[in-house]
Protein backbone atom coordinates (compact mmCIF):
# COMPACT_ATOMS: atom_id res chain seq x y z
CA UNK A 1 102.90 115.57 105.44
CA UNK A 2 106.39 115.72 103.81
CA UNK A 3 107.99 113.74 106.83
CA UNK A 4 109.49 110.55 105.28
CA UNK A 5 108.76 108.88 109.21
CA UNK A 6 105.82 107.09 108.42
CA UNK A 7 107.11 105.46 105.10
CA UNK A 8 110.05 103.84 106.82
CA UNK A 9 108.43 100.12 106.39
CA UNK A 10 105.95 99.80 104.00
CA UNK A 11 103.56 96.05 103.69
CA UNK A 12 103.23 95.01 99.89
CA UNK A 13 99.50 94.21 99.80
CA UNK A 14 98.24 91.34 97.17
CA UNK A 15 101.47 92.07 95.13
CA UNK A 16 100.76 95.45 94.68
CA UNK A 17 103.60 98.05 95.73
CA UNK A 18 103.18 100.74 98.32
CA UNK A 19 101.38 104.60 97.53
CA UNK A 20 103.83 107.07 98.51
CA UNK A 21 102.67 110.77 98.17
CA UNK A 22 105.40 112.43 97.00
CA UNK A 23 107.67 109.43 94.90
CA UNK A 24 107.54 106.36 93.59
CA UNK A 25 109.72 103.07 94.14
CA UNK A 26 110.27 101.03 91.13
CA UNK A 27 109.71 97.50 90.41
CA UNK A 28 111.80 95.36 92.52
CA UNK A 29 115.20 94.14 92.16
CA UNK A 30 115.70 92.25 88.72
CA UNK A 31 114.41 88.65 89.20
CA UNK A 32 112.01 89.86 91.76
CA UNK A 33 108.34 91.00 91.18
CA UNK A 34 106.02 92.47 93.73
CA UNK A 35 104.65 89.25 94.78
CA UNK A 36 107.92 88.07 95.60
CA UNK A 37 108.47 91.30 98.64
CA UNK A 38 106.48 91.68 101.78
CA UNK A 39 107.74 94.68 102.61
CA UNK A 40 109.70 97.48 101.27
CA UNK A 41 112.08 99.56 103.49
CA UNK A 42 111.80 103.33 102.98
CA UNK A 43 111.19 104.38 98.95
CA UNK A 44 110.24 108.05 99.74
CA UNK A 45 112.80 110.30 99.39
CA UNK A 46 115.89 108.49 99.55
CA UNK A 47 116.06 104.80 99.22
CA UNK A 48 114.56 102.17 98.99
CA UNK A 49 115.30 98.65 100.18
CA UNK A 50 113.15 94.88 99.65
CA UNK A 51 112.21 92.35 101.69
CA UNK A 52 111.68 89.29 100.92
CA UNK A 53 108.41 86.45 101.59
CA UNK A 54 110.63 85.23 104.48
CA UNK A 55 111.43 88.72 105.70
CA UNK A 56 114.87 89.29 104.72
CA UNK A 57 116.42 92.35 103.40
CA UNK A 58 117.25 91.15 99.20
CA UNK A 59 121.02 91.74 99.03
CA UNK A 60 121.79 89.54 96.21
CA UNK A 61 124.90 86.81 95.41
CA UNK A 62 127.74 88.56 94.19
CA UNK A 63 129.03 91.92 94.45
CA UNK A 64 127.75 93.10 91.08
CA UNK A 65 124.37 92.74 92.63
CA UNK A 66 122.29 95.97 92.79
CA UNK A 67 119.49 95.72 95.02
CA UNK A 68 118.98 99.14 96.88
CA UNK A 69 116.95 101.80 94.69
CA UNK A 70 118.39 105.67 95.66
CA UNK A 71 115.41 108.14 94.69
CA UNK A 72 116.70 111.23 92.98
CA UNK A 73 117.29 113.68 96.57
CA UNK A 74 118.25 117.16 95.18
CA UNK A 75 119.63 117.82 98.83
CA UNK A 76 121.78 115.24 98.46
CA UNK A 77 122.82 115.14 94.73
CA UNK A 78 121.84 111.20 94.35
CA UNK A 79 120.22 108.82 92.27
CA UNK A 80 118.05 108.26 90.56
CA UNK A 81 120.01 104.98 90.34
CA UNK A 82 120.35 100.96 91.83
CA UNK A 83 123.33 100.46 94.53
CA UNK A 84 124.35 97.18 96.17
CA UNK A 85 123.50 96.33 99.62
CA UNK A 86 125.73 93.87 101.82
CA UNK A 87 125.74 91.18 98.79
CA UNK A 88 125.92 88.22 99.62
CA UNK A 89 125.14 88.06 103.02
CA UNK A 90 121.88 87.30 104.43
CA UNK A 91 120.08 90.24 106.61
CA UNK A 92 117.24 89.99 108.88
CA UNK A 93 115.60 92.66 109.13
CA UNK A 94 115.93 94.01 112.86
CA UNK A 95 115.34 97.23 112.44
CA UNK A 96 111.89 97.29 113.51
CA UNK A 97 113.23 99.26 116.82
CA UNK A 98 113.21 102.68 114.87
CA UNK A 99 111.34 101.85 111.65
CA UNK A 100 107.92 100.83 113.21
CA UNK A 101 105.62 102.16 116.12
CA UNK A 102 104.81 99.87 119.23
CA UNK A 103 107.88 97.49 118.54
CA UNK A 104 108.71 94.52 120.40
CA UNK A 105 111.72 92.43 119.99
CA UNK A 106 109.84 89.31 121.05
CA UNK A 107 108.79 86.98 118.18
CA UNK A 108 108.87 87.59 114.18
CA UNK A 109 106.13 90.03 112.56
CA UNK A 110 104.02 87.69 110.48
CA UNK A 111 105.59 84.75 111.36
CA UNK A 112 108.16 85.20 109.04
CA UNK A 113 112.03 84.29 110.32
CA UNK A 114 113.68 87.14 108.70
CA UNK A 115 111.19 89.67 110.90
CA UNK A 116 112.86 90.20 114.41
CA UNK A 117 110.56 91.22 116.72
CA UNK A 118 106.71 92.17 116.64
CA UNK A 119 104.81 95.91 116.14
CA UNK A 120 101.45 97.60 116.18
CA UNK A 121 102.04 99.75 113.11
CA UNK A 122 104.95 99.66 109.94
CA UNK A 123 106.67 102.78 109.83
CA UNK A 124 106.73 105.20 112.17
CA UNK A 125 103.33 106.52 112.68
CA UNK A 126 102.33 109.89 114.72
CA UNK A 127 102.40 108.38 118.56
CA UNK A 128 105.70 106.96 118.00
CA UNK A 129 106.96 110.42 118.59
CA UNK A 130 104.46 112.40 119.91
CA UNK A 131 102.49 109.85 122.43
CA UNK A 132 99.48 108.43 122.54
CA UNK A 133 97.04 110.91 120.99
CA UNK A 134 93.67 109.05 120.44
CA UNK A 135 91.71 112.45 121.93
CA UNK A 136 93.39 114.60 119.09
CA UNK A 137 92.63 112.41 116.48
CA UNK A 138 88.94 112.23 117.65
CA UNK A 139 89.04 116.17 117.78
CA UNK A 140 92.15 117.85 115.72
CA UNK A 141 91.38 120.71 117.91
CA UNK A 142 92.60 119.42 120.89
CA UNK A 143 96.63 120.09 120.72
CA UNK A 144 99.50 117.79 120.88
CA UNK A 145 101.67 117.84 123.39
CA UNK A 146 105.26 117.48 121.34
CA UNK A 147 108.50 116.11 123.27
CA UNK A 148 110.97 118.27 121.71
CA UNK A 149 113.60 116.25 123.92
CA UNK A 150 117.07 115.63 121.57
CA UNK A 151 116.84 111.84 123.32
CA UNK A 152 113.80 111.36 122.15
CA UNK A 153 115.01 111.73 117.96
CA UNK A 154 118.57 110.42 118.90
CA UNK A 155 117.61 107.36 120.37
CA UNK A 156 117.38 106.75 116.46
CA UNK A 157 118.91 109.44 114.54
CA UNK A 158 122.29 108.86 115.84
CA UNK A 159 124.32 105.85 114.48
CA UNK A 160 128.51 105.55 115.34
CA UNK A 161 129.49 107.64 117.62
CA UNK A 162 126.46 108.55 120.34
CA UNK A 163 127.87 111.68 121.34
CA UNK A 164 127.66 113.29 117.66
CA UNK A 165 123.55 114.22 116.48
């Protein structure tokens, strides 16, 4: 699968950093090491962000601070290179709506404070878009039904104006 969807949030496991299949993120932000992120926000494709052990987004002190990672993107004629992101201010990460499958804004993932809301599954995984679908994993044969609804991909493909896809 080339689909960047189900590397949108990606756990950092015993301070080891997340298996993409077609890229890799670098080591973290300088200062940082992998035991010092729980989770890293995209890295396959396009960018990558860090989150911290209390689940915040690392955005650094001062504006010199680099601390998003753009992956080379041919289509887009970027990176490879570190960017700052929002330094200085503190961001939660509450993005969990779009970025993980079975999301609910109640509680914080893990327990940690910077984690709004609660999921089944990082990233978004296959039923977040096409439905529940236990029968076709147990039998590949079986078909997927796919909504092919514009709602369904602009409820988070759509930022500023909702009227523009």
């Amino acid at each position: 699968m080339q689909s960047g969807h189900p590397y949108k949030l990606n756990p950092v496991v015993d301070g080891q950093p997340p298996e993409y299949p077609f890229s890799r993120v670098p080591d973290p932000p300088e200062g940082y090491t992998w035991e010092d992120i729980s989770y890293v926000i995209g890295g396959y494709g396009w960018k990558a962000r860090f989150i911290d052990l209390e689940g915040y987004i690392i955005t650094g002190e001062d504006e010199n601070a680099t601390t998003q990672y753009n992956l080379y993107n041919e289509d887009l004629d970027m990176g490879p290179n570190w960017v700052g992101y929002h330094a200085g201010e503190e961001k939660p990460y509450d993005c969990g709506s779009c970025h993980t499958t079975g999301y609910s804004p109640e509680g914080n993932q893990d327990g940690l404070p910077g984690l709004i809301g609660t999921w089944a599954l990082p990233g978004i995984q296959c039923e977040a878009c096409h439905g529940p679908a236990s029968q076709h994993v147990e039998n590949p044969d079986i078909p997927l039904e796919v909504n092919r609804d514009s709602e369904l991909c602009g409820s988070c493909h759509s930022r500023g104006d909702p009227t523009e896809i």
